[in-house]
Protein backbone atom coordinates (compact mmCIF):
# COMPACT_ATOMS: atom_id res chain seq x y z
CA UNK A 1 145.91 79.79 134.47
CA UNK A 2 145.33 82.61 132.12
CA UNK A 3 141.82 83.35 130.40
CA UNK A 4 141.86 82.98 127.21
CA UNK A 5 141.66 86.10 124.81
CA UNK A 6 140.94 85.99 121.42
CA UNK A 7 143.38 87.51 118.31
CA UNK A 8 140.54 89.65 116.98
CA UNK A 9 142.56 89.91 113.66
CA UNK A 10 142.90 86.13 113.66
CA UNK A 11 139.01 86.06 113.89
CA UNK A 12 138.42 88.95 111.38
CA UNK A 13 140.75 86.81 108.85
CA UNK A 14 138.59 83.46 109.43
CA UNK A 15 135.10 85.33 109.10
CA UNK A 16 136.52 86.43 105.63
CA UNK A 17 137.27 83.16 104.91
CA UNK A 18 134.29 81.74 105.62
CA UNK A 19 132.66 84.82 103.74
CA UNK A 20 134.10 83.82 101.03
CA UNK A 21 133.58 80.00 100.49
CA UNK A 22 130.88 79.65 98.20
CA UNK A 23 129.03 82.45 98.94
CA UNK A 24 128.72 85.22 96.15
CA UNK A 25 126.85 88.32 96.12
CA UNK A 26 124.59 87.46 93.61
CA UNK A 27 123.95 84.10 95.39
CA UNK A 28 123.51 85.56 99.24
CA UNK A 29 121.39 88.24 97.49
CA UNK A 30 118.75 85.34 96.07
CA UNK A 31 118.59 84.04 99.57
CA UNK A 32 118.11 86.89 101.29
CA UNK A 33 115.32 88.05 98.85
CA UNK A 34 114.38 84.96 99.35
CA UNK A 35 113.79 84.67 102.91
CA UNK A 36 112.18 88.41 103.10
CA UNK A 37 109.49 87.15 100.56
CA UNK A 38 109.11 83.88 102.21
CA UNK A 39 108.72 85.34 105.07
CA UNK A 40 106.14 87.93 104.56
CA UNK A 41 103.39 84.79 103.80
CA UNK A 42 100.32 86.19 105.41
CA UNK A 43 99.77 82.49 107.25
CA UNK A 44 101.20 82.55 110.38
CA UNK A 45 104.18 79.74 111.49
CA UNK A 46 105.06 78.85 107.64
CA UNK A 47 107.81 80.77 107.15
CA UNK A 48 110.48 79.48 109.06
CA UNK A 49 109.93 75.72 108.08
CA UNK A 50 109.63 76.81 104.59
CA UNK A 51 112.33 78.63 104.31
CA UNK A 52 114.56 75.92 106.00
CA UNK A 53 113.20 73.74 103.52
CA UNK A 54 113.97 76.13 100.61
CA UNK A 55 117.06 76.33 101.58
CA UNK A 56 118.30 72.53 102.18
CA UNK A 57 116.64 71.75 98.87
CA UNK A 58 118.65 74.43 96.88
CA UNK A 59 121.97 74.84 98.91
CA UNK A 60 121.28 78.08 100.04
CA UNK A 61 122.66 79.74 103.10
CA UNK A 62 120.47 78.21 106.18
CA UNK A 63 121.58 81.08 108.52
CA UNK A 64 120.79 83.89 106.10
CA UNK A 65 117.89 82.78 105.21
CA UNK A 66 116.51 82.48 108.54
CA UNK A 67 117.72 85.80 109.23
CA UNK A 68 115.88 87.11 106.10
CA UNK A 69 112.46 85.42 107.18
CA UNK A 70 112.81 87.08 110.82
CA UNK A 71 113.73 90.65 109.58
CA UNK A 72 110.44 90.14 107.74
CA UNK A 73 108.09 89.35 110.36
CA UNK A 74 106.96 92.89 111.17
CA UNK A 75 106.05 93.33 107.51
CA UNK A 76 104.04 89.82 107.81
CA UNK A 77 102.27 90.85 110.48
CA UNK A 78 101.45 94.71 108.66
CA UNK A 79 100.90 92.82 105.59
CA UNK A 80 98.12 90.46 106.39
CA UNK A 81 94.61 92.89 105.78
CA UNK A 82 95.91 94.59 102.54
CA UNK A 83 97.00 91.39 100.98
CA UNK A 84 93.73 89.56 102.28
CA UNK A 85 91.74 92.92 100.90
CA UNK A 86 93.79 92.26 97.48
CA UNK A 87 93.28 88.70 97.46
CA UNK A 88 89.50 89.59 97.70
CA UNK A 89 89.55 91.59 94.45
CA UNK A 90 91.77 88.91 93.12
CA UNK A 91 89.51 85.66 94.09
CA UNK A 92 86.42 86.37 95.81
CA UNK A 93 85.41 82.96 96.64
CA UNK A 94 83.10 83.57 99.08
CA UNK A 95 81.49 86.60 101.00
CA UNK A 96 81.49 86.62 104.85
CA UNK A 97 77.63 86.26 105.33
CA UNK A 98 78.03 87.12 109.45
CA UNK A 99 76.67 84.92 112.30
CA UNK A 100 72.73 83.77 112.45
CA UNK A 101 71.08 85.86 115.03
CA UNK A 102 67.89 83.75 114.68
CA UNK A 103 69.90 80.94 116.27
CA UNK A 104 70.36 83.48 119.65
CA UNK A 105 66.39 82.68 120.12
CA UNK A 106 66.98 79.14 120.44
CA UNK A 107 69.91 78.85 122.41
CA UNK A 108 73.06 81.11 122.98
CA UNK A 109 75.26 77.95 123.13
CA UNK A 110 74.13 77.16 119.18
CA UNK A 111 74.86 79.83 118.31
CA UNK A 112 78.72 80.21 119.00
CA UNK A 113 78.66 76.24 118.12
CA UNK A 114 77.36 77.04 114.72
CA UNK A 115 78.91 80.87 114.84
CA UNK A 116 82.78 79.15 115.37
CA UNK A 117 82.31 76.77 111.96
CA UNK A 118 81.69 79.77 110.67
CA UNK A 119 84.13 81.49 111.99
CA UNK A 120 86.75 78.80 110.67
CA UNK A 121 85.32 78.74 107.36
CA UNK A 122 85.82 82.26 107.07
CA UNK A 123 89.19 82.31 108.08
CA UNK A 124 90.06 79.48 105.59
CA UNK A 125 88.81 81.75 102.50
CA UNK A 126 90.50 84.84 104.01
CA UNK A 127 93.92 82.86 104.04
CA UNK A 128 93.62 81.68 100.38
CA UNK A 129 92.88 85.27 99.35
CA UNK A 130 95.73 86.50 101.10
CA UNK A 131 97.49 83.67 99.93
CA UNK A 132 96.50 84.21 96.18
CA UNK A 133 97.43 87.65 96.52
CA UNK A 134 100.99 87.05 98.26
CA UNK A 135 101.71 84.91 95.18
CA UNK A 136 100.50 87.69 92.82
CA UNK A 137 103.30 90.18 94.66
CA UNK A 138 105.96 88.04 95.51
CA UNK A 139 107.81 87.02 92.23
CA UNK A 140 107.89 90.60 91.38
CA UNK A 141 109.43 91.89 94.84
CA UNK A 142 112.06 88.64 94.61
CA UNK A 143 113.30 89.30 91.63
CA UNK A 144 113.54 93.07 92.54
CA UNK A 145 115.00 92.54 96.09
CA UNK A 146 117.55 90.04 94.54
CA UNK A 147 118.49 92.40 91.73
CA UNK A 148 119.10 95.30 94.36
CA UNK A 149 120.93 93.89 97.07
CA UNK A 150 123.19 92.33 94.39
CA UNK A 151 124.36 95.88 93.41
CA UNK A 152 124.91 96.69 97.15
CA UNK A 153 126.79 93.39 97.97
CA UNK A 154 129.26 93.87 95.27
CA UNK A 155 130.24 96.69 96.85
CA UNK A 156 131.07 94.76 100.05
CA UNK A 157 134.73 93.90 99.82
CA UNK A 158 134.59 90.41 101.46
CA UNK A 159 131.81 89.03 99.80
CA UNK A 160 132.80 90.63 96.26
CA UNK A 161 136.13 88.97 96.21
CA UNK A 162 134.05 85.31 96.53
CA UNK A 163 131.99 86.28 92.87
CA UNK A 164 135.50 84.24 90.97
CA UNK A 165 134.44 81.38 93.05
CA UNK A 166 130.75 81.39 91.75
């Protein structure tokens, strides 16, 4: 029995095909924009749900979307303070007023009972400021990110011939 080896030009022929059904530069540059956006939300484990959902409600490419959101994680994760510092001078809803030391006198177990409420409230306001802020930035990087990787996947020779389709 022989193993099986693949015609590599046979599979270079049907990844161009597939390249080019339905996918044009300007439309795999909106949903890879996109997902980068999408996936810099400064609330962790929304991205990836949202973006799926993005992209079964508008037909965009699932795979490339995804791939979008994960390239964007590390900026997420670097992106959470300043947006939650911007999304203070944005909407300052509420400033972080620290735990009640008085309550230490009483007990130490009130005080991270009352001290974790806290603690959650705090972290809801932070999120909407970051949040507020994130929506404040993203439109303008989307529509930047979607006008620039346009220009460079025109260039691509695969995906440029699929543009007629469009």
């Amino acid at each position: 029995m022989r193993a099986y080896k693949p015609n590599w030009d046979t599979v270079k022929v049907q990844t161009a095909c597939q390249l080019r059904q339905g996918i044009s530069p300007r439309r795999l540059a909106l949903t890879l924009a996109l997902g980068f956006v999408l996936g810099c939300i400064p609330v962790i484990g929304i991205p990836t749900a949202l973006c799926a959902a993005i992209a079964i409600l508008f037909r965009l490419n699932l795979p490339a979307i995804q791939a979008a959101n994960y390239a964007a994680m590390p900026f997420q994760m670097a992106l959470i303070l300043p947006l939650t510092r911007l999304g203070g001078r944005i909407a300052p809803f509420a400033a972080y007023k620290g735990p009640d030391w008085r309550l230490l006198a009483h007990s130490p177990f009130e005080l991270v009972r009352h001290s974790s409420l806290q603690l959650l409230e705090q972290a809801g306001v932070l999120a909407g400021q970051a949040l507020v802020a994130w929506l404040v930035v993203a439109v303008p990087v989307a529509l930047v990110l979607t006008l620039a990787l346009t220009r460079v996947l025109r260039r691509v020779s695969v995906i440029a011939t699929a543009e007629a389709g469009d």
